[in-house]
PDB file of N, CA and C in Angstrom:
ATOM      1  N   UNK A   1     134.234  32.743  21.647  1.00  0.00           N
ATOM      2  CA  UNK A   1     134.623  31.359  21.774  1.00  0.00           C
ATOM      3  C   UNK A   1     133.341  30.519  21.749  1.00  0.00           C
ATOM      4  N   UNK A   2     133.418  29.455  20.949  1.00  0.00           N
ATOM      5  CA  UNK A   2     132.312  28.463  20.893  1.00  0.00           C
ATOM      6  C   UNK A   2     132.637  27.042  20.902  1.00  0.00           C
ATOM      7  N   UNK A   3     131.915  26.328  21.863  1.00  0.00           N
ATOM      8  CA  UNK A   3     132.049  24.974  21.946  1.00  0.00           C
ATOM      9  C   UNK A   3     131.726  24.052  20.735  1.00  0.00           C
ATOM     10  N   UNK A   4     132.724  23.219  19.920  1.00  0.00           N
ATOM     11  CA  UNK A   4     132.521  22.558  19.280  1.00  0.00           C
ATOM     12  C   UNK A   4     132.541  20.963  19.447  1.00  0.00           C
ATOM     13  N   UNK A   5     131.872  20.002  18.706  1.00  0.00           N
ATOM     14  CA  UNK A   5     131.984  18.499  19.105  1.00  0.00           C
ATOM     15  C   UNK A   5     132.836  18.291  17.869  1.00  0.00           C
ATOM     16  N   UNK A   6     133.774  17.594  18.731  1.00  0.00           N
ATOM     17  CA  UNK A   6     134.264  16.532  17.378  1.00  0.00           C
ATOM     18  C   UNK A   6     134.228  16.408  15.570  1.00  0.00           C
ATOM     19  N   UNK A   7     132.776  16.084  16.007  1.00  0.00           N
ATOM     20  CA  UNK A   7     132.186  15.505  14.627  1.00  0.00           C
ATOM     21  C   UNK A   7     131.873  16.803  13.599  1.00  0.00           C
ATOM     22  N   UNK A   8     131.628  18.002  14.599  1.00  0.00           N
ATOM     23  CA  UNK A   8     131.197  19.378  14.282  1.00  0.00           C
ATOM     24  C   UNK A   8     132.311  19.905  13.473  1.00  0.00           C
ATOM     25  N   UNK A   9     133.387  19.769  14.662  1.00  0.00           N
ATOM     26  CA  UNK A   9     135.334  20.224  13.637  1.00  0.00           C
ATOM     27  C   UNK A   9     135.345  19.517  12.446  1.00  0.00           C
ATOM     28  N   UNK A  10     134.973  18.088  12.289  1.00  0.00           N
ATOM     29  CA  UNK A  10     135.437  17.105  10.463  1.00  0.00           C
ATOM     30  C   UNK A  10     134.268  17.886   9.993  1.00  0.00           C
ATOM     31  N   UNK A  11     133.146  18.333  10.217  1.00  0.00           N
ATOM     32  CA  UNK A  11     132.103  18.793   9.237  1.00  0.00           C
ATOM     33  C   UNK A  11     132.948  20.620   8.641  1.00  0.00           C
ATOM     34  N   UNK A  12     132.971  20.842   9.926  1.00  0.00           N
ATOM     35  CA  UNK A  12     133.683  22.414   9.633  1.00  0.00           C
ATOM     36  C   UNK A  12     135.549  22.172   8.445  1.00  0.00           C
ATOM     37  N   UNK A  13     136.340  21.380   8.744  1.00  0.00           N
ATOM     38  CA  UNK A  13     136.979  21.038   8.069  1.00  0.00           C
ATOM     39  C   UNK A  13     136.518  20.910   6.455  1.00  0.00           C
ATOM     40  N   UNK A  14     135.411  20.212   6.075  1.00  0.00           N
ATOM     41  CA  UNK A  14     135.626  19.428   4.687  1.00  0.00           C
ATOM     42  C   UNK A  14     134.687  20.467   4.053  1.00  0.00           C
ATOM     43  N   UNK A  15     133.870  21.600   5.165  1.00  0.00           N
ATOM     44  CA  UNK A  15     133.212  22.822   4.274  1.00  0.00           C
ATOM     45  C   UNK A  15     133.999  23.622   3.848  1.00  0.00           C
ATOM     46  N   UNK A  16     135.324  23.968   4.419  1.00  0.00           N
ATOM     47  CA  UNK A  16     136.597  24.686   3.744  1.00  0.00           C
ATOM     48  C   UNK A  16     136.101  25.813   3.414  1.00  0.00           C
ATOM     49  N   UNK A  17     135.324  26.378   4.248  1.00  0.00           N
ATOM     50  CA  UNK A  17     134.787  27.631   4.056  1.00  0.00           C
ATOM     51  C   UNK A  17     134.780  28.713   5.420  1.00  0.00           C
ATOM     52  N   UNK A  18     135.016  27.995   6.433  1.00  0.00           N
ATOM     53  CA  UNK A  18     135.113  28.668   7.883  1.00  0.00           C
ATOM     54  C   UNK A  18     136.679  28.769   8.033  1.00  0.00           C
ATOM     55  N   UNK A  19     137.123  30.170   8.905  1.00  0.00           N
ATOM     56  CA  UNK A  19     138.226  30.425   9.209  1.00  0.00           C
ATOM     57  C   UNK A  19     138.347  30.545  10.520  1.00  0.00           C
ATOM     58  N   UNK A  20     139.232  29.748  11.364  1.00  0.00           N
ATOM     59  CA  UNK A  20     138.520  29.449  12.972  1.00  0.00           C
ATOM     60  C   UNK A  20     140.256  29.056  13.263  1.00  0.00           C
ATOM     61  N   UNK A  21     140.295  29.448  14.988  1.00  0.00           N
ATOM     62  CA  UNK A  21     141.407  28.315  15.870  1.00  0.00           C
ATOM     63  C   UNK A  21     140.660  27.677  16.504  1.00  0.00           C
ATOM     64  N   UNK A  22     141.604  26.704  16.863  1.00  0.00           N
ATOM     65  CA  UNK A  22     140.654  25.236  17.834  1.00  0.00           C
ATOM     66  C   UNK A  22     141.847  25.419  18.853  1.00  0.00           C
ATOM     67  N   UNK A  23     141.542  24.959  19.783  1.00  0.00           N
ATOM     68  CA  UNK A  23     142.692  24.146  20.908  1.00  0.00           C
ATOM     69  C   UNK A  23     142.311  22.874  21.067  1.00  0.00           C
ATOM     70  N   UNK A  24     143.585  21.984  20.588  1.00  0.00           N
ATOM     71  CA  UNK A  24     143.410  20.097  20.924  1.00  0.00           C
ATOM     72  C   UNK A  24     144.663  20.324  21.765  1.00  0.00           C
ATOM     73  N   UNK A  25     144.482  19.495  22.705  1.00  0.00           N
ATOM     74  CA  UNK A  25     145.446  18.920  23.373  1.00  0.00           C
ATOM     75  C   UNK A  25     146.326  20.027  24.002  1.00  0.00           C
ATOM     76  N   UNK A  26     145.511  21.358  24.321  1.00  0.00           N
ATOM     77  CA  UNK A  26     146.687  22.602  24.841  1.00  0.00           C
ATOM     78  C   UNK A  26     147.452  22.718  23.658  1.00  0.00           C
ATOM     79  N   UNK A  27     147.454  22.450  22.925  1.00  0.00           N
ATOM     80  CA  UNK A  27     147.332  23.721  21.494  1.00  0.00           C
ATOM     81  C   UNK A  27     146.892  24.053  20.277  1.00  0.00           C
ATOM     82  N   UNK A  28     147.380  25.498  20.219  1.00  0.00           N
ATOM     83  CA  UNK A  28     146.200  26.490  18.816  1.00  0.00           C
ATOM     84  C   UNK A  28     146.476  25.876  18.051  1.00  0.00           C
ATOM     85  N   UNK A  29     145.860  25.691  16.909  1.00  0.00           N
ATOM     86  CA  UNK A  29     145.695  25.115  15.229  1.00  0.00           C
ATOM     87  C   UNK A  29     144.845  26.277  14.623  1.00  0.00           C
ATOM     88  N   UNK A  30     144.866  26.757  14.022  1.00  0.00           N
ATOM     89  CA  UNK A  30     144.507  27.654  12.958  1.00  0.00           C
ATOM     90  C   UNK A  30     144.140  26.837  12.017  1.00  0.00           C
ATOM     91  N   UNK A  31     142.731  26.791  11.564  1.00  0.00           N
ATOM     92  CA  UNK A  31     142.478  25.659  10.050  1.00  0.00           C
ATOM     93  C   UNK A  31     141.664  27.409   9.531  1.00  0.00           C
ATOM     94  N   UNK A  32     142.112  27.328   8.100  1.00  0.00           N
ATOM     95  CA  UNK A  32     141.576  28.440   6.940  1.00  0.00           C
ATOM     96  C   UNK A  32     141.547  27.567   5.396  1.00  0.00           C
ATOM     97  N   UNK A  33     140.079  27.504   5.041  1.00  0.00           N
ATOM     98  CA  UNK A  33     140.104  26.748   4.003  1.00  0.00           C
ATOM     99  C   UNK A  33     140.065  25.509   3.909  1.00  0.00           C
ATOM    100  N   UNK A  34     139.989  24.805   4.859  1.00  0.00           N
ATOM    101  CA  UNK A  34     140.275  23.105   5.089  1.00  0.00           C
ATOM    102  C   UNK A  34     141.464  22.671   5.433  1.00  0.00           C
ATOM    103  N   UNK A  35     141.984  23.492   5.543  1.00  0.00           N
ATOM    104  CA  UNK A  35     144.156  23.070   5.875  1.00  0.00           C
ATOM    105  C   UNK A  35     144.295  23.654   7.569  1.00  0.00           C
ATOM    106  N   UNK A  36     144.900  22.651   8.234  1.00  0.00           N
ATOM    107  CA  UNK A  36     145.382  23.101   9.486  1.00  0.00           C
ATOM    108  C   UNK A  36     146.682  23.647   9.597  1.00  0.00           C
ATOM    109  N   UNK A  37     146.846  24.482  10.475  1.00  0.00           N
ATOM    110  CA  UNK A  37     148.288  24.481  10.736  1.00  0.00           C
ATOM    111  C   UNK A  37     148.108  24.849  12.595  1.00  0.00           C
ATOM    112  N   UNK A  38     149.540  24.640  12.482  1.00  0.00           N
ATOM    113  CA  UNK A  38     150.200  24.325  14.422  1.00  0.00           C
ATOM    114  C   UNK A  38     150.755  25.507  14.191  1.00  0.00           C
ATOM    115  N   UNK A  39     150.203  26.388  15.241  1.00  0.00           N
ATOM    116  CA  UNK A  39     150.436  27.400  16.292  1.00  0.00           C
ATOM    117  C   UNK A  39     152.099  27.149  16.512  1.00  0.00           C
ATOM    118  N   UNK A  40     152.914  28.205  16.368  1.00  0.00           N
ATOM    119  CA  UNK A  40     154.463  27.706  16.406  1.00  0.00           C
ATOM    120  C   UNK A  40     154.748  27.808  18.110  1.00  0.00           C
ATOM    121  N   UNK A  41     155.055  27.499  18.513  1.00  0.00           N
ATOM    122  CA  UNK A  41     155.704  26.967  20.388  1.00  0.00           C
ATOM    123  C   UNK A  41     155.405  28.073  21.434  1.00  0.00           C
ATOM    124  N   UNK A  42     156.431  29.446  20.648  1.00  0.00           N
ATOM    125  CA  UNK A  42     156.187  30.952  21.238  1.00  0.00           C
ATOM    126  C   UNK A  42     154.864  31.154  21.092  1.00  0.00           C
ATOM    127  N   UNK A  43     154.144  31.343  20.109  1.00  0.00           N
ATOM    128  CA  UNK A  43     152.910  31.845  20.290  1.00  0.00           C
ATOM    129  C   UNK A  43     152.210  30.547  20.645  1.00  0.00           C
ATOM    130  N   UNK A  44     152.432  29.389  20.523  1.00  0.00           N
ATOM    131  CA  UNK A  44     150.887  29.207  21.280  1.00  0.00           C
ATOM    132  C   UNK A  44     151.159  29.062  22.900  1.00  0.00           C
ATOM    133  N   UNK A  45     152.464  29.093  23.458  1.00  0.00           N
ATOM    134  CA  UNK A  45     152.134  29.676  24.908  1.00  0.00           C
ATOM    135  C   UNK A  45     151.601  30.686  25.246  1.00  0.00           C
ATOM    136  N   UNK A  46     152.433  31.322  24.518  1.00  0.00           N
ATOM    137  CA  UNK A  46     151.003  33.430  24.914  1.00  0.00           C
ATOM    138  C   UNK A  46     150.078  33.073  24.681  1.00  0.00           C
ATOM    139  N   UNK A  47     149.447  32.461  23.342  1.00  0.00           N
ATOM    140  CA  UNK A  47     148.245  32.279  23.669  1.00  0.00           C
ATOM    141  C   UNK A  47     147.283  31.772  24.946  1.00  0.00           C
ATOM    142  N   UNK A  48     148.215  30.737  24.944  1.00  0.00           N
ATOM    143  CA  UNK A  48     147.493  29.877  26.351  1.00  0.00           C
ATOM    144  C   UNK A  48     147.552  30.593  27.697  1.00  0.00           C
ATOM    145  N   UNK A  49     148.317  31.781  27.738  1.00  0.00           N
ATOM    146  CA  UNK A  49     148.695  32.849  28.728  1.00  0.00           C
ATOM    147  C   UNK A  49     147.300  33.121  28.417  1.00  0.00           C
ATOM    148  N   UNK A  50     147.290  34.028  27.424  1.00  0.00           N
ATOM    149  CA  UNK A  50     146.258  35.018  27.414  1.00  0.00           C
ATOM    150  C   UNK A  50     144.783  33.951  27.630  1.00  0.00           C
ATOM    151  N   UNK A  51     144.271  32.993  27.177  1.00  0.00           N
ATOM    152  CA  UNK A  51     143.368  31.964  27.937  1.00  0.00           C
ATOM    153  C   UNK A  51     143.214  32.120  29.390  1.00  0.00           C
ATOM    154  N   UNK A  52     144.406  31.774  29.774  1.00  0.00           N
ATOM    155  CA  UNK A  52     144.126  31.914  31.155  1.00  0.00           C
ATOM    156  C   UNK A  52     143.419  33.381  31.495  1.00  0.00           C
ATOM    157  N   UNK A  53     144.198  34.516  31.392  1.00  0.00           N
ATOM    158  CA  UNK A  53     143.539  35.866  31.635  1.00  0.00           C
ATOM    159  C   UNK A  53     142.198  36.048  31.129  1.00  0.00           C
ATOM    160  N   UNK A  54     142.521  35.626  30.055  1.00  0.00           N
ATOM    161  CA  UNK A  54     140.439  35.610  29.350  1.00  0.00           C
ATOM    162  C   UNK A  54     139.438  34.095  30.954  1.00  0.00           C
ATOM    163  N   UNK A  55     139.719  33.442  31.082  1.00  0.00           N
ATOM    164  CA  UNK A  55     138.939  32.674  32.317  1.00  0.00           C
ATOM    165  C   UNK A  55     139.336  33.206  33.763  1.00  0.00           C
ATOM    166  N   UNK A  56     140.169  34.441  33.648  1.00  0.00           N
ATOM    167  CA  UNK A  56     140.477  34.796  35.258  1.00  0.00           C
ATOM    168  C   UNK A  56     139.661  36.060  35.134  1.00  0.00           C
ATOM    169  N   UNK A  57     138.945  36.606  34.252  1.00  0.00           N
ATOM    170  CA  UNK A  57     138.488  38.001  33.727  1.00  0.00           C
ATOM    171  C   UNK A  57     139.371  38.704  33.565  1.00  0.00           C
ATOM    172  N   UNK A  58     140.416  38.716  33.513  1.00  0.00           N
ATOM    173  CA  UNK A  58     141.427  40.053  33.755  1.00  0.00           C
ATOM    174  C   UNK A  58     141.640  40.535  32.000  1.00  0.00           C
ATOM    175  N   UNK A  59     140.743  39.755  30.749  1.00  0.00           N
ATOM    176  CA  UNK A  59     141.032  40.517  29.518  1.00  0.00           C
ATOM    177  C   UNK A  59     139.177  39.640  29.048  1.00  0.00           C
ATOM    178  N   UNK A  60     138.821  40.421  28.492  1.00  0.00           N
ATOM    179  CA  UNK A  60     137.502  40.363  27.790  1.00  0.00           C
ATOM    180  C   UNK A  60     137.517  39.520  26.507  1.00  0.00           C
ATOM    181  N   UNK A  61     136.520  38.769  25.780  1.00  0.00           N
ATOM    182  CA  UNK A  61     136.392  38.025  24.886  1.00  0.00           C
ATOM    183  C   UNK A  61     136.869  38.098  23.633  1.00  0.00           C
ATOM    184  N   UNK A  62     136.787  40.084  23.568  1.00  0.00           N
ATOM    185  CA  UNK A  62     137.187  41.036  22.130  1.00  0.00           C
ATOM    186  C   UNK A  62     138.535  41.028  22.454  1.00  0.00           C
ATOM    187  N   UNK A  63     138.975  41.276  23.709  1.00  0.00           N
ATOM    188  CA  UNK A  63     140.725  41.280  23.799  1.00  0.00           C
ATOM    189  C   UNK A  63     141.687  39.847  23.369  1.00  0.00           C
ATOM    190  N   UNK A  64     140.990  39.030  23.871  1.00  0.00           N
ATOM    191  CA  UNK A  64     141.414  37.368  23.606  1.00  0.00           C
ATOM    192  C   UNK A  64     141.554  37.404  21.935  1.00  0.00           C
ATOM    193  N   UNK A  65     140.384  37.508  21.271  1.00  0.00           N
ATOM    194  CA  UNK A  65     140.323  37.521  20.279  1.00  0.00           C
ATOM    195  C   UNK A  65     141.024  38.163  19.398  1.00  0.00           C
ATOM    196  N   UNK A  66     141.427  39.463  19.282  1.00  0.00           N
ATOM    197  CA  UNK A  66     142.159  40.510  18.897  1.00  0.00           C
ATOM    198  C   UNK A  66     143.806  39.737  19.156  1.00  0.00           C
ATOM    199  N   UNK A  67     144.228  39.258  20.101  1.00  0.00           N
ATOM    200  CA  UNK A  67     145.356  39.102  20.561  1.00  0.00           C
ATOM    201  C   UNK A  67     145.428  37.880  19.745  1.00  0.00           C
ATOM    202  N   UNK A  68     144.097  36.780  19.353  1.00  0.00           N
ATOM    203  CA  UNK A  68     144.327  35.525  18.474  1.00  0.00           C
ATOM    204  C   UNK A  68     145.041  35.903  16.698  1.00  0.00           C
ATOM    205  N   UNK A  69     144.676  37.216  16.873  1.00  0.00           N
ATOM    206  CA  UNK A  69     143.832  37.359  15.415  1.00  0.00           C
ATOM    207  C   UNK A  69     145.766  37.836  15.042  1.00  0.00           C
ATOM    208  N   UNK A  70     145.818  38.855  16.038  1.00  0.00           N
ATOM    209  CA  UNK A  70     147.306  39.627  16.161  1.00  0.00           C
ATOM    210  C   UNK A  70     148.592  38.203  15.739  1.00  0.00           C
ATOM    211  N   UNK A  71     148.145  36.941  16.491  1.00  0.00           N
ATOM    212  CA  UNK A  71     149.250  36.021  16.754  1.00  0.00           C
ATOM    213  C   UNK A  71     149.380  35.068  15.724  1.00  0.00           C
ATOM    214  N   UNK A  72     147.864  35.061  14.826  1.00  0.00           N
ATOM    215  CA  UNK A  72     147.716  34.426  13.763  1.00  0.00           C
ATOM    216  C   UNK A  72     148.333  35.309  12.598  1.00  0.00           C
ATOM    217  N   UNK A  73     148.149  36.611  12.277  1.00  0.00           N
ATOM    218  CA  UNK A  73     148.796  36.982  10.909  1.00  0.00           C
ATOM    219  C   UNK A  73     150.245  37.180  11.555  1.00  0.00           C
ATOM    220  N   UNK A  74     151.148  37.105  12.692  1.00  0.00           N
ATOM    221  CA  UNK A  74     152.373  37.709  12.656  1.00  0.00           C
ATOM    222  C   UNK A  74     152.897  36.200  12.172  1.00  0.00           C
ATOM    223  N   UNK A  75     152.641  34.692  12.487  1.00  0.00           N
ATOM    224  CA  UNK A  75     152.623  33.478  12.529  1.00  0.00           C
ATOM    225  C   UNK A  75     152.586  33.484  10.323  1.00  0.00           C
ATOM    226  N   UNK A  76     151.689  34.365   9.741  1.00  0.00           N
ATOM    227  CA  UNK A  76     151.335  33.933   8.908  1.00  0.00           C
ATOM    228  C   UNK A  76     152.698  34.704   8.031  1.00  0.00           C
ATOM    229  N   UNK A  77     153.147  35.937   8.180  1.00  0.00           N
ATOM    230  CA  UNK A  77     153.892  37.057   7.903  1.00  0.00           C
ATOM    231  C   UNK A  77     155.579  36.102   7.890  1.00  0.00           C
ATOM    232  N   UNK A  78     155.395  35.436   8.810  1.00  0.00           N
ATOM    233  CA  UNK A  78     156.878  34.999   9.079  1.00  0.00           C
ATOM    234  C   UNK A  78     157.106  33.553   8.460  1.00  0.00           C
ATOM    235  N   UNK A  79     155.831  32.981   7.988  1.00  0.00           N
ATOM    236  CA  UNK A  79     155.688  31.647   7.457  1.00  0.00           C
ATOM    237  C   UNK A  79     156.339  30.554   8.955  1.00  0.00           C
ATOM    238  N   UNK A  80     155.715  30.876  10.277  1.00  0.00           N
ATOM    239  CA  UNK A  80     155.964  30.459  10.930  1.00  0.00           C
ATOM    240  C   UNK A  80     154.523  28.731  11.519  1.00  0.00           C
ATOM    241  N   UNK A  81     153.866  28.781  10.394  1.00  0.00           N
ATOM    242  CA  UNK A  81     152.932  27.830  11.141  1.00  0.00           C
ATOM    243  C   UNK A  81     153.452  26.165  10.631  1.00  0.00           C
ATOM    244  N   UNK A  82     153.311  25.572  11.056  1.00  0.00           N
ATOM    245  CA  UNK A  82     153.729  24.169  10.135  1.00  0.00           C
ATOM    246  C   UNK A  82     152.409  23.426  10.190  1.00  0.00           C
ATOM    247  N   UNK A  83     152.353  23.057   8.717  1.00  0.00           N
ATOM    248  CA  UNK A  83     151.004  22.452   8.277  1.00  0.00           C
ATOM    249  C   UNK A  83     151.045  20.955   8.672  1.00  0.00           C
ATOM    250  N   UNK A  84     149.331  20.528   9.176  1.00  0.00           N
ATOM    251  CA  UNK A  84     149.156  19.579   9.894  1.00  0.00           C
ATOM    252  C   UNK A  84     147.978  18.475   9.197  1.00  0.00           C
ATOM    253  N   UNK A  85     148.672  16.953   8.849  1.00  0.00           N
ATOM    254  CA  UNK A  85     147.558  15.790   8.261  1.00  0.00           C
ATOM    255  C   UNK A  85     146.893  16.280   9.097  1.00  0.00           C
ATOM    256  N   UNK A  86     145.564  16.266   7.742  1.00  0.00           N
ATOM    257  CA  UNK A  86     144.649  16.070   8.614  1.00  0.00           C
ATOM    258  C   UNK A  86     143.604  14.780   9.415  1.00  0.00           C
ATOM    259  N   UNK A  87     144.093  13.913   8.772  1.00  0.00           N
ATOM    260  CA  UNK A  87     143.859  12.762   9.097  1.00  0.00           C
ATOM    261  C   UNK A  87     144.230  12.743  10.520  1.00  0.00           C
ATOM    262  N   UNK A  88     145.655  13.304  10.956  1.00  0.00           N
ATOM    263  CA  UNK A  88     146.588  12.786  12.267  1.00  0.00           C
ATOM    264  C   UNK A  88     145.332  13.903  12.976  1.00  0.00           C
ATOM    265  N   UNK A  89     144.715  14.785  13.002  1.00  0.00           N
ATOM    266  CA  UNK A  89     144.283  15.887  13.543  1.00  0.00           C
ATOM    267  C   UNK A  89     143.102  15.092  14.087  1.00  0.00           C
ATOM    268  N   UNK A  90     142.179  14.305  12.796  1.00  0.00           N
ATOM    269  CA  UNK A  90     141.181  13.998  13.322  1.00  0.00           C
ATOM    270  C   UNK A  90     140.968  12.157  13.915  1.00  0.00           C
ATOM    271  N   UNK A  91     142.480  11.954  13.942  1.00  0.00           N
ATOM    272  CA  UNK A  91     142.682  10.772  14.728  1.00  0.00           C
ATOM    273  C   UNK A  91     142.548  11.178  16.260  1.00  0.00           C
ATOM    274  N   UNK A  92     143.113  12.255  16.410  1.00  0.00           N
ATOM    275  CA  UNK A  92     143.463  12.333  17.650  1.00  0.00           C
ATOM    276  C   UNK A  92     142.505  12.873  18.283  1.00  0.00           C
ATOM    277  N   UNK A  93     141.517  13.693  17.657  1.00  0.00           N
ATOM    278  CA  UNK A  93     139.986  14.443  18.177  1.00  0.00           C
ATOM    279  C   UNK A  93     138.963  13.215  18.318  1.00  0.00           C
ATOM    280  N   UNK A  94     139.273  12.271  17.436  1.00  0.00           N
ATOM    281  CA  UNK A  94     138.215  11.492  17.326  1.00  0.00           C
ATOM    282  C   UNK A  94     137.664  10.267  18.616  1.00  0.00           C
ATOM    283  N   UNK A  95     139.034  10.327  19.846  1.00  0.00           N
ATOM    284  CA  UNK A  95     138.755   9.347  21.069  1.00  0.00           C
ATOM    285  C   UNK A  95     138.126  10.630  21.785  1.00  0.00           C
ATOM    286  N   UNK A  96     138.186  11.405  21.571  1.00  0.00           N
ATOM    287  CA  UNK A  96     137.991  12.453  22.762  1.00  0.00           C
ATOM    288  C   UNK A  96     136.372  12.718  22.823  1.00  0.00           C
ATOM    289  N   UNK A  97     136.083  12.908  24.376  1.00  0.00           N
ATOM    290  CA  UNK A  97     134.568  12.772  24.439  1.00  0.00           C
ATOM    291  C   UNK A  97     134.347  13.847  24.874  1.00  0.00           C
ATOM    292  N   UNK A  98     135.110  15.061  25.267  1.00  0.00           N
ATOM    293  CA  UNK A  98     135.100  16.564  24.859  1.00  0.00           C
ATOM    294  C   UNK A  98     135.193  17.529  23.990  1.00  0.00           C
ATOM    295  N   UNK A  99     134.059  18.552  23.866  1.00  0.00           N
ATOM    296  CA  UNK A  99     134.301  19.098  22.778  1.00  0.00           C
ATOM    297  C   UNK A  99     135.169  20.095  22.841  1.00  0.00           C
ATOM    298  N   UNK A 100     135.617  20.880  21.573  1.00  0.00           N
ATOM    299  CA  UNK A 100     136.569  22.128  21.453  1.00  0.00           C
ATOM    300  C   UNK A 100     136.469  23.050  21.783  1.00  0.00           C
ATOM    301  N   UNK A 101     137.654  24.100  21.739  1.00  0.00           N
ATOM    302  CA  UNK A 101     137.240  25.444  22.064  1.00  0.00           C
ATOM    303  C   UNK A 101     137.878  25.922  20.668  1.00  0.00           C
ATOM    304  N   UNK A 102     136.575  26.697  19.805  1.00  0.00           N
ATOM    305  CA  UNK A 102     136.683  27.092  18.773  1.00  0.00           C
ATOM    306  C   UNK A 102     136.701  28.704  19.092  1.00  0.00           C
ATOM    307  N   UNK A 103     137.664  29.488  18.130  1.00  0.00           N
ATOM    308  CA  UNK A 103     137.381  30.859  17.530  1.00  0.00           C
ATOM    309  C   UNK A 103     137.125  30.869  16.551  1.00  0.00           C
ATOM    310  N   UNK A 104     136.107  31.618  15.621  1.00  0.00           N
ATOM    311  CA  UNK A 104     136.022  32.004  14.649  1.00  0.00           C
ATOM    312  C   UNK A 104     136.115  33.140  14.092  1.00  0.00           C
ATOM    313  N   UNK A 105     136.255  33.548  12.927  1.00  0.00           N
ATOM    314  CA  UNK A 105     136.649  34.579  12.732  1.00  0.00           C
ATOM    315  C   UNK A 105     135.540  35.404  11.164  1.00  0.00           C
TER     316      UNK A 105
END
């Protein structure tokens, strides 16, 4: 997991070359290629489960990750993500004076 700013996510966006999740607003987005998509409801609560266990120690950085990676292709398999403006994405990052919590992959 790596802290990103703002301005860091529109730069990582328009290189369309990084494959990463973010969390805005308590939830996953998956951007691959420059395109976002929303984490579908079920998984991004487990996810946010498993967050918690990754900051309580009770699962390690490789387990978090593995479990992202697991929730992202079953999401991708089922055509379960719904694609997100990105404009609306970086409206809404753009008041915020905190940065992200990025995975990359």
């Amino acid at each position: 997991m790596k802290q990103i700013s703002p301005t860091m996510f529109v730069t990582l966006l328009d290189n369309k070359e990084d494959r990463f999740a973010v969390i805005i607003n308590h939830w996953f987005y998956y951007i691959e290629k420059g395109r976002i998509y929303r984490f579908q409801q079920h998984n991004n609560t487990k996810m946010l489960a498993m967050l918690g266990s990754f900051y309580e120690g009770d699962i390690d950085a490789e387990g978090l990750i593995d479990e992202l990676k697991k929730s992202i292709i079953n999401q991708i398999q089922y055509d379960w993500f719904t694609d997100v403006w990105k404009e609306t994405i970086i409206e809404r990052i753009s008041h915020s004076p905190y940065d992200l919590e990025a995975f990359f992959f």
